[in-house]
C-alpha atoms as a PDB file:
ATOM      1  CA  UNK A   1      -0.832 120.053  28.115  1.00  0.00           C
ATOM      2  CA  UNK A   2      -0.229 121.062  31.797  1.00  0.00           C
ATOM      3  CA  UNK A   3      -2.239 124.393  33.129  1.00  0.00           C
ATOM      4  CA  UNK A   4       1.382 125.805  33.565  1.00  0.00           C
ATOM      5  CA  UNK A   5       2.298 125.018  29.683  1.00  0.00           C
ATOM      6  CA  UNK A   6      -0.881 126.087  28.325  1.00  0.00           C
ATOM      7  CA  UNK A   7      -0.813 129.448  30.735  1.00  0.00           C
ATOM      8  CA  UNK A   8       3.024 130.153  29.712  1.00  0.00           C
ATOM      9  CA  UNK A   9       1.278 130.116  25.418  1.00  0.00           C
ATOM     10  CA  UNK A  10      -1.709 132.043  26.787  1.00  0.00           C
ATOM     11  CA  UNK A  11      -1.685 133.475  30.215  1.00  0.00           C
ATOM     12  CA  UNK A  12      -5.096 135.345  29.163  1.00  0.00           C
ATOM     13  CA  UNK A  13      -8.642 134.025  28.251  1.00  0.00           C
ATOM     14  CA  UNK A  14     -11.476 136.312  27.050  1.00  0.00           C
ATOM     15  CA  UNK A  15     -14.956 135.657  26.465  1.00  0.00           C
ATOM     16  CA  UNK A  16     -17.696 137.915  25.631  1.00  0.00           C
ATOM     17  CA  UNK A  17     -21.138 138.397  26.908  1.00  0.00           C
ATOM     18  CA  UNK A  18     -23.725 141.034  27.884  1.00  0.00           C
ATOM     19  CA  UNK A  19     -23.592 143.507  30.405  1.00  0.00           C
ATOM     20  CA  UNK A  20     -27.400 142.070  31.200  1.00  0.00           C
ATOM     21  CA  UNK A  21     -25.838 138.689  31.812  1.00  0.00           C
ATOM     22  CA  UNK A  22     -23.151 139.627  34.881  1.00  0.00           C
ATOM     23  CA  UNK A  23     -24.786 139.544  37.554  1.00  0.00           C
ATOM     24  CA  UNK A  24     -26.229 135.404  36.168  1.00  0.00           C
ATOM     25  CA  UNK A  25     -22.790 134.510  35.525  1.00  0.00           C
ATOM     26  CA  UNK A  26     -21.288 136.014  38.971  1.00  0.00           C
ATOM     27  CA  UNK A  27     -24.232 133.578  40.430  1.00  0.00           C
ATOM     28  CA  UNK A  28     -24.393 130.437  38.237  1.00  0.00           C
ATOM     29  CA  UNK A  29     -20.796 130.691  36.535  1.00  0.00           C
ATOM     30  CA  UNK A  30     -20.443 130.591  32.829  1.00  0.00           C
ATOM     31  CA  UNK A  31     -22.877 128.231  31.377  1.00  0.00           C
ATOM     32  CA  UNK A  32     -22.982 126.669  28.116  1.00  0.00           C
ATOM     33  CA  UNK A  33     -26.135 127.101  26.328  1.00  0.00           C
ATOM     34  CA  UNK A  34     -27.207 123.455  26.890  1.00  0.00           C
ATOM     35  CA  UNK A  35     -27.077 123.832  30.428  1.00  0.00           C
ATOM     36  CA  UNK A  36     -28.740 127.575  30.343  1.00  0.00           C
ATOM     37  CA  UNK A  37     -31.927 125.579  29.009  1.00  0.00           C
ATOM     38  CA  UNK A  38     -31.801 122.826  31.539  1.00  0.00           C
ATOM     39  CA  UNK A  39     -31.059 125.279  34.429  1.00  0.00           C
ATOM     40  CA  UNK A  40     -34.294 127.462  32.937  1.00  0.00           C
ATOM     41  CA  UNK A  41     -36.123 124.303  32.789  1.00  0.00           C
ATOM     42  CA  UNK A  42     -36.905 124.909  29.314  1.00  0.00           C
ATOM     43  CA  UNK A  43     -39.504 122.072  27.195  1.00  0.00           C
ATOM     44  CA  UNK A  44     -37.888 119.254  25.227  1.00  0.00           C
ATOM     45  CA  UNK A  45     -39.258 120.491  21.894  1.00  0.00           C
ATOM     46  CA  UNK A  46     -38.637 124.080  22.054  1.00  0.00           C
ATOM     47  CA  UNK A  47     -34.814 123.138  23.222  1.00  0.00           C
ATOM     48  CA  UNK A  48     -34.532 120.440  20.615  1.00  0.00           C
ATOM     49  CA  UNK A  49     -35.034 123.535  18.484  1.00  0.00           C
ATOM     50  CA  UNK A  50     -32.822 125.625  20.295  1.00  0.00           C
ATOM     51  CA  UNK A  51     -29.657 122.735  20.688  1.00  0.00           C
ATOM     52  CA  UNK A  52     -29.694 121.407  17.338  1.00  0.00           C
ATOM     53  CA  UNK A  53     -30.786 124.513  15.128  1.00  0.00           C
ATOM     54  CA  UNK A  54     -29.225 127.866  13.934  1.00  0.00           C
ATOM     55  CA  UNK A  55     -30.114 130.923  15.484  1.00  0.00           C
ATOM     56  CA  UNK A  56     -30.012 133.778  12.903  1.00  0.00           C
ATOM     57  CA  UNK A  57     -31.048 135.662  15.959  1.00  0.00           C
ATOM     58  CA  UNK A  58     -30.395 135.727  19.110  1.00  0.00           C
ATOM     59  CA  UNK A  59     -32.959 134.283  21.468  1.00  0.00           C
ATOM     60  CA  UNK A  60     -34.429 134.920  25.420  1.00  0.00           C
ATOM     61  CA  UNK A  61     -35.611 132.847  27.741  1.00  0.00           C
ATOM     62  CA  UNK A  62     -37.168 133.396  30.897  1.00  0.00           C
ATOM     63  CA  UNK A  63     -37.861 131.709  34.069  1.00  0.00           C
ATOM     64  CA  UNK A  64     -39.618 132.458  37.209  1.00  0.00           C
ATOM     65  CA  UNK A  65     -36.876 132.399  39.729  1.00  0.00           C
ATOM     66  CA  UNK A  66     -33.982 133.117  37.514  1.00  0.00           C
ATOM     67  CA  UNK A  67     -35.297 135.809  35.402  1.00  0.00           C
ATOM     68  CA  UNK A  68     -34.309 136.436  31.760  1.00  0.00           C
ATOM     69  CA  UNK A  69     -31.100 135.250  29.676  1.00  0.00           C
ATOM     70  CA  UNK A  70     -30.254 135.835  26.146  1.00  0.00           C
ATOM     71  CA  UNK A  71     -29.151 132.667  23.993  1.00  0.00           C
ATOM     72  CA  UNK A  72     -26.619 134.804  21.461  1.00  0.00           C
ATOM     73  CA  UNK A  73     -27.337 133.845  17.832  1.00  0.00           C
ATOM     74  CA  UNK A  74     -24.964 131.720  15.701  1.00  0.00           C
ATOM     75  CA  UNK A  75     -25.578 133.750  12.433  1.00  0.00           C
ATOM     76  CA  UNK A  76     -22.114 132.538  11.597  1.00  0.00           C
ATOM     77  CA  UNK A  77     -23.138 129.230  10.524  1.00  0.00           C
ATOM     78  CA  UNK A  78     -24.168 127.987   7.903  1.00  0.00           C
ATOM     79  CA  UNK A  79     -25.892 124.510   7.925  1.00  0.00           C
ATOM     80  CA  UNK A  80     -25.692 124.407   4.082  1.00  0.00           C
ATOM     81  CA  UNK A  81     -21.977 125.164   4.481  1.00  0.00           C
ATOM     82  CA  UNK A  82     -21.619 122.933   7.430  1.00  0.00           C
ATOM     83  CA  UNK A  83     -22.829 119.953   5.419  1.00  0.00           C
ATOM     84  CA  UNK A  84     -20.216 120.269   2.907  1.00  0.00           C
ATOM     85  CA  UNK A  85     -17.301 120.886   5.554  1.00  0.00           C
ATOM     86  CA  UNK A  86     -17.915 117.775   8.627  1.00  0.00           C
ATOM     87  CA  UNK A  87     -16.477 114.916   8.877  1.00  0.00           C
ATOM     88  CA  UNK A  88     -17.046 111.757  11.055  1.00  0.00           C
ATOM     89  CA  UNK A  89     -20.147 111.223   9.268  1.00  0.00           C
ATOM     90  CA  UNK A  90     -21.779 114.608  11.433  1.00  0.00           C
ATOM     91  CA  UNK A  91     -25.101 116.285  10.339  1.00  0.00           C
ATOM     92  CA  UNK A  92     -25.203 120.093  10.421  1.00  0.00           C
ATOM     93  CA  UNK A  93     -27.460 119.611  13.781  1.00  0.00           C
ATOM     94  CA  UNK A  94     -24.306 117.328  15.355  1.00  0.00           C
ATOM     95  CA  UNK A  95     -21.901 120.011  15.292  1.00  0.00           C
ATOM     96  CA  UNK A  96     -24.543 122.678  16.527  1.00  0.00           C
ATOM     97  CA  UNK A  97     -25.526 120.698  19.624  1.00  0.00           C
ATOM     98  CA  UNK A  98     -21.435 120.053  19.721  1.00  0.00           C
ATOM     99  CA  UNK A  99     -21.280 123.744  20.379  1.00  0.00           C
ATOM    100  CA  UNK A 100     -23.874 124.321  22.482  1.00  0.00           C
ATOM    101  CA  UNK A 101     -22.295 122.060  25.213  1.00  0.00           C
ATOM    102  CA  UNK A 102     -19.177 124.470  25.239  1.00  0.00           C
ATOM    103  CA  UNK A 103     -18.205 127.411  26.488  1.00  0.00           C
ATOM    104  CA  UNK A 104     -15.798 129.411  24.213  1.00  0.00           C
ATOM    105  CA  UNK A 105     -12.951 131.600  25.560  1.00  0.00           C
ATOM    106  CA  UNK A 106     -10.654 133.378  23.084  1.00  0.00           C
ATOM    107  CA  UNK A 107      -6.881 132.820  23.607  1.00  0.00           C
ATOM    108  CA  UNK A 108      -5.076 136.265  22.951  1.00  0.00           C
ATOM    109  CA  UNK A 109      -6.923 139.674  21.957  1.00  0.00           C
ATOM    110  CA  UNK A 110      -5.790 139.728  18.310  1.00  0.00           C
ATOM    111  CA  UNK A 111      -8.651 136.851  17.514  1.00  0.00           C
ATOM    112  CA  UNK A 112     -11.100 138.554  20.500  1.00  0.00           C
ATOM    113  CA  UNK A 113     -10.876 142.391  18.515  1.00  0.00           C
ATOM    114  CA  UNK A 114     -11.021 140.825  15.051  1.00  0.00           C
ATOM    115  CA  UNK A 115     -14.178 139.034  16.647  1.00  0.00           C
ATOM    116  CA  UNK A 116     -15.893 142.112  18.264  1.00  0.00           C
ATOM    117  CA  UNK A 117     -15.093 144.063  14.966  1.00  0.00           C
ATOM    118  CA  UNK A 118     -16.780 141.294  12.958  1.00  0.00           C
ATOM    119  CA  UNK A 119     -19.652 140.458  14.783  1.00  0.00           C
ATOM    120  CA  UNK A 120     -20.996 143.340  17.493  1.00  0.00           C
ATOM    121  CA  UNK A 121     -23.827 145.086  15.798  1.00  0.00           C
ATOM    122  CA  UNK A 122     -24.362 149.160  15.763  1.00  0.00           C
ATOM    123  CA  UNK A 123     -25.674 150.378  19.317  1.00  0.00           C
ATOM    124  CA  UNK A 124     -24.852 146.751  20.976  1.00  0.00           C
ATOM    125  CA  UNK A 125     -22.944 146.583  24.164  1.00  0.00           C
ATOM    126  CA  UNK A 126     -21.081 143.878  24.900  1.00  0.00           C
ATOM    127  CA  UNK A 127     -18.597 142.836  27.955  1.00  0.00           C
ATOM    128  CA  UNK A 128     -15.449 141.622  27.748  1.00  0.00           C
ATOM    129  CA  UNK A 129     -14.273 139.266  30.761  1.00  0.00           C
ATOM    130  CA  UNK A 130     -10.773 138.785  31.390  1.00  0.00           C
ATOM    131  CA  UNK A 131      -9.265 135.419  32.956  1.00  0.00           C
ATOM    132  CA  UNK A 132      -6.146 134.175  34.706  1.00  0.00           C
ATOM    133  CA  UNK A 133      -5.636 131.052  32.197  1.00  0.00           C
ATOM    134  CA  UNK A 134      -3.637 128.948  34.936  1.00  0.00           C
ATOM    135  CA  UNK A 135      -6.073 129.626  37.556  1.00  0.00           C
ATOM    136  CA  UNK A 136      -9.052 128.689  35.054  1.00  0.00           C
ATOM    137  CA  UNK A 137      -7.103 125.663  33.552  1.00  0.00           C
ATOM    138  CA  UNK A 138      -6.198 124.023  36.963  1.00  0.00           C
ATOM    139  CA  UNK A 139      -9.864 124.135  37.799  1.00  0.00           C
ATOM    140  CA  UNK A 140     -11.193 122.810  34.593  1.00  0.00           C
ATOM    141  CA  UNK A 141      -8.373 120.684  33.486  1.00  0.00           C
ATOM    142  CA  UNK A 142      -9.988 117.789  32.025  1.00  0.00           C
ATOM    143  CA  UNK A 143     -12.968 119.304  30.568  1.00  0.00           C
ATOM    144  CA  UNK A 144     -10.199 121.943  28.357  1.00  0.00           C
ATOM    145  CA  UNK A 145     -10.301 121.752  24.666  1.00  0.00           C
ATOM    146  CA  UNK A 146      -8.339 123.296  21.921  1.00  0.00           C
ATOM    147  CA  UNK A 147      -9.484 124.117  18.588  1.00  0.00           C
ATOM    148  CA  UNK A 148      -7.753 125.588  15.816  1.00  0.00           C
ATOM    149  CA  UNK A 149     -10.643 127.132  14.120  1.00  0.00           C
ATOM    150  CA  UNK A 150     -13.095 129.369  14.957  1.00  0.00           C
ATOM    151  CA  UNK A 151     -15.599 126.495  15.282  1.00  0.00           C
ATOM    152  CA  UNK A 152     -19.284 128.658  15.273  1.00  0.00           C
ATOM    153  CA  UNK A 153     -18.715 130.114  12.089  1.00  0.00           C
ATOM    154  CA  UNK A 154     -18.486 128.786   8.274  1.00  0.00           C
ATOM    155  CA  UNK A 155     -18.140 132.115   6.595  1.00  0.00           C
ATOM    156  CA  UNK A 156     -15.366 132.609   3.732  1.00  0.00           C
ATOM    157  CA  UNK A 157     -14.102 129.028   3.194  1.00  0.00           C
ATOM    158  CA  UNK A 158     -14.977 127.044   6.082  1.00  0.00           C
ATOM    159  CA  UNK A 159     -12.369 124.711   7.321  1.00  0.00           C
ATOM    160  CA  UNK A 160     -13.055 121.016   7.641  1.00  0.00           C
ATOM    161  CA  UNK A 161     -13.978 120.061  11.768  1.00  0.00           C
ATOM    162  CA  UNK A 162     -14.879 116.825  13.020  1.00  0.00           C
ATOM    163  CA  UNK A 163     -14.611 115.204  16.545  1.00  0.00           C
ATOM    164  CA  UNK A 164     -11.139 115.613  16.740  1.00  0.00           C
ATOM    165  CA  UNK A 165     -11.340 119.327  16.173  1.00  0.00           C
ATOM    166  CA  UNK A 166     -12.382 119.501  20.329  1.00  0.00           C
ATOM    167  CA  UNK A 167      -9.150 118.202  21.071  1.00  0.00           C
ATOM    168  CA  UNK A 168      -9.030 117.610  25.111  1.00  0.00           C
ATOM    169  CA  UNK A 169      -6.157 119.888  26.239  1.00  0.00           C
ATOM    170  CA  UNK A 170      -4.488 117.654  29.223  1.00  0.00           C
ATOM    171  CA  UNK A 171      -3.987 114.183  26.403  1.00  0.00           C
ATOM    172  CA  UNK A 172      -1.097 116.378  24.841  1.00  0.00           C
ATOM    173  CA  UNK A 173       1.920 118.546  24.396  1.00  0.00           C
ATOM    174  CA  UNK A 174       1.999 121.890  22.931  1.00  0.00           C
ATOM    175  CA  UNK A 175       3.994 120.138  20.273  1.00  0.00           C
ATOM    176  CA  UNK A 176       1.913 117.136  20.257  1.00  0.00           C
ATOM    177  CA  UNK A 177      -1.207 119.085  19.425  1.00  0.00           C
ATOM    178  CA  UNK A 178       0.570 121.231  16.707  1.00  0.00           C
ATOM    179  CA  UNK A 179       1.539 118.056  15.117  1.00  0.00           C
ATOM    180  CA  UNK A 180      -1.630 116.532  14.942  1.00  0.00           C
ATOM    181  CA  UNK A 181      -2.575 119.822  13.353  1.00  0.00           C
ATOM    182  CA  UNK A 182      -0.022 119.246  10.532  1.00  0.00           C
ATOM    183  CA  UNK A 183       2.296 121.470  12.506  1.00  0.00           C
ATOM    184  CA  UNK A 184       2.042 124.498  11.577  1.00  0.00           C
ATOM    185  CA  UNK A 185      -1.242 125.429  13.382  1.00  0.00           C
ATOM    186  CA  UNK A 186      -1.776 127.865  16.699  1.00  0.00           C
ATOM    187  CA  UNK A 187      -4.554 127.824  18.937  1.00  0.00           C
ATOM    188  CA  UNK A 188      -7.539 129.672  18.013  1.00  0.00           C
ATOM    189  CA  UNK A 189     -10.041 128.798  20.552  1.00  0.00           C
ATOM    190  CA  UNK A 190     -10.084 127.276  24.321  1.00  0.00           C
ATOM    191  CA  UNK A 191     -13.167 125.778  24.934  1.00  0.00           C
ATOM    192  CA  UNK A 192     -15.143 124.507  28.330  1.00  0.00           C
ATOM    193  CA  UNK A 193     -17.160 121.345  27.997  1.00  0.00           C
ATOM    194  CA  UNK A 194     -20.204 122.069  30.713  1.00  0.00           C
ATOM    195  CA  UNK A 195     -20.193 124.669  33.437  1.00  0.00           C
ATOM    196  CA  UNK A 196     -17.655 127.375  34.207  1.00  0.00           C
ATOM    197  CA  UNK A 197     -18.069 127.968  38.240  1.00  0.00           C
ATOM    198  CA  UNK A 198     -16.614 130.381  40.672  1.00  0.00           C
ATOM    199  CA  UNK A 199     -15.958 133.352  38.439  1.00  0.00           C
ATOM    200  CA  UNK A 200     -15.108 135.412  40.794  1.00  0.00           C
ATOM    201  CA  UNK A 201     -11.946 133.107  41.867  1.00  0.00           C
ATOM    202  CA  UNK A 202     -10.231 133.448  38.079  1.00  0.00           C
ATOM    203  CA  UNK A 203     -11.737 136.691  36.779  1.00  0.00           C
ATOM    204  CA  UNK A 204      -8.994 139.451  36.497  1.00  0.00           C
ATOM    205  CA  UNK A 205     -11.074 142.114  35.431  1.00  0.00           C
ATOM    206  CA  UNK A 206     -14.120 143.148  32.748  1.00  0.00           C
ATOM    207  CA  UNK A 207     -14.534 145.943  30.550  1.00  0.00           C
ATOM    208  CA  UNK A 208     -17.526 147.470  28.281  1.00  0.00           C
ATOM    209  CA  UNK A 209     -17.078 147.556  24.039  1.00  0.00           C
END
């Protein structure tokens, strides 16, 4: 799927954070939480914690040059429920780590309000950031994936996700992908795999919920 195909589906991205993280992200780019705890330099057995196990909450950690960062929960999940819905012989832990190399955008702001509704907690800001998807796309081309789920959560029966379920964007069609979907499916998610840099240069705007 070209940047100009995928843009011409979904010519807006949107992915949430905190208004505490802004001024990280306008300096290190979007990071997936993988390479938040490298960046922060965190220790191999607290992040082998932190990669391959649920948060119910979410989690800070700190460093002495970068300051503070928040690692958002993944109440969501399930890892009972996870075990009963992977395939590709996965482990609860796989898919978790799997998601923690990502970073998640959603693809039109029917799925980003039904999210916010959902999940933001009483008193809890959060920040909306809005992207150009063609000039985010063309940057990141071959790291793009499309899901059809929403992958970090299991709640009110979870549908089945594997490896293919990351499916890289550029290998395929619009028509392609829906196929190998059964047909009939739309794009739920756009994922990053690794580091989202120069915000600045695809960010159309941000706004407080």
């Amino acid at each position: 799927m070209s940047p100009e195909e995928l843009s011409s589906i979904h010519p807006r991205l949107y992915h949430i954070t905190r208004p505490s993280a802004l001024s990280s992200i306008k300096e290190h780019g979007l990071l997936p939480a993988s390479d938040l705890l490298t960046l922060f330099d965190v220790p191999s057995a607290q992040r082998e914690l932190l990669e391959t196990r649920r948060r119910p909450v979410s989690v800070t950690i700190k460093h002495p040059a970068y300051g503070q960062v928040t690692l958002t929960d993944n109440a969501p999940l399930s890892e009972v429920a996870l075990s009963k819905c992977l395939d590709d012989d996965l482990e609860p832990w796989d898919w978790i780590r799997l998601l923690n190399e990502r970073v998640f955008f959603w693809v039109d702001e029917k799925s980003l309000n039904s999210h916010l509704r959902a999940n933001i907690k009483h008193g809890e800001q959060r920040v909306v950031l809005e992207f150009d998807t063609l000039s985010l796309v063309s940057t990141c081309n071959k790291r793009i994936e499309l899901a059809a789920i929403n992958t970090g959560s299991t709640i009110r029966r979870p549908a089945r996700r594997g490896l293919s379920t990351f499916a890289p964007a550029h290998l395929y069609s619009y028509r392609e992908w829906q196929q190998l979907r059964g047909g009939r499916d739309r794009i739920k998610e756009l994922t990053v795999k690794g580091t989202v840099q120069d915000i600045d240069a695809h960010l159309i705007g941000h706004y407080t919920v």
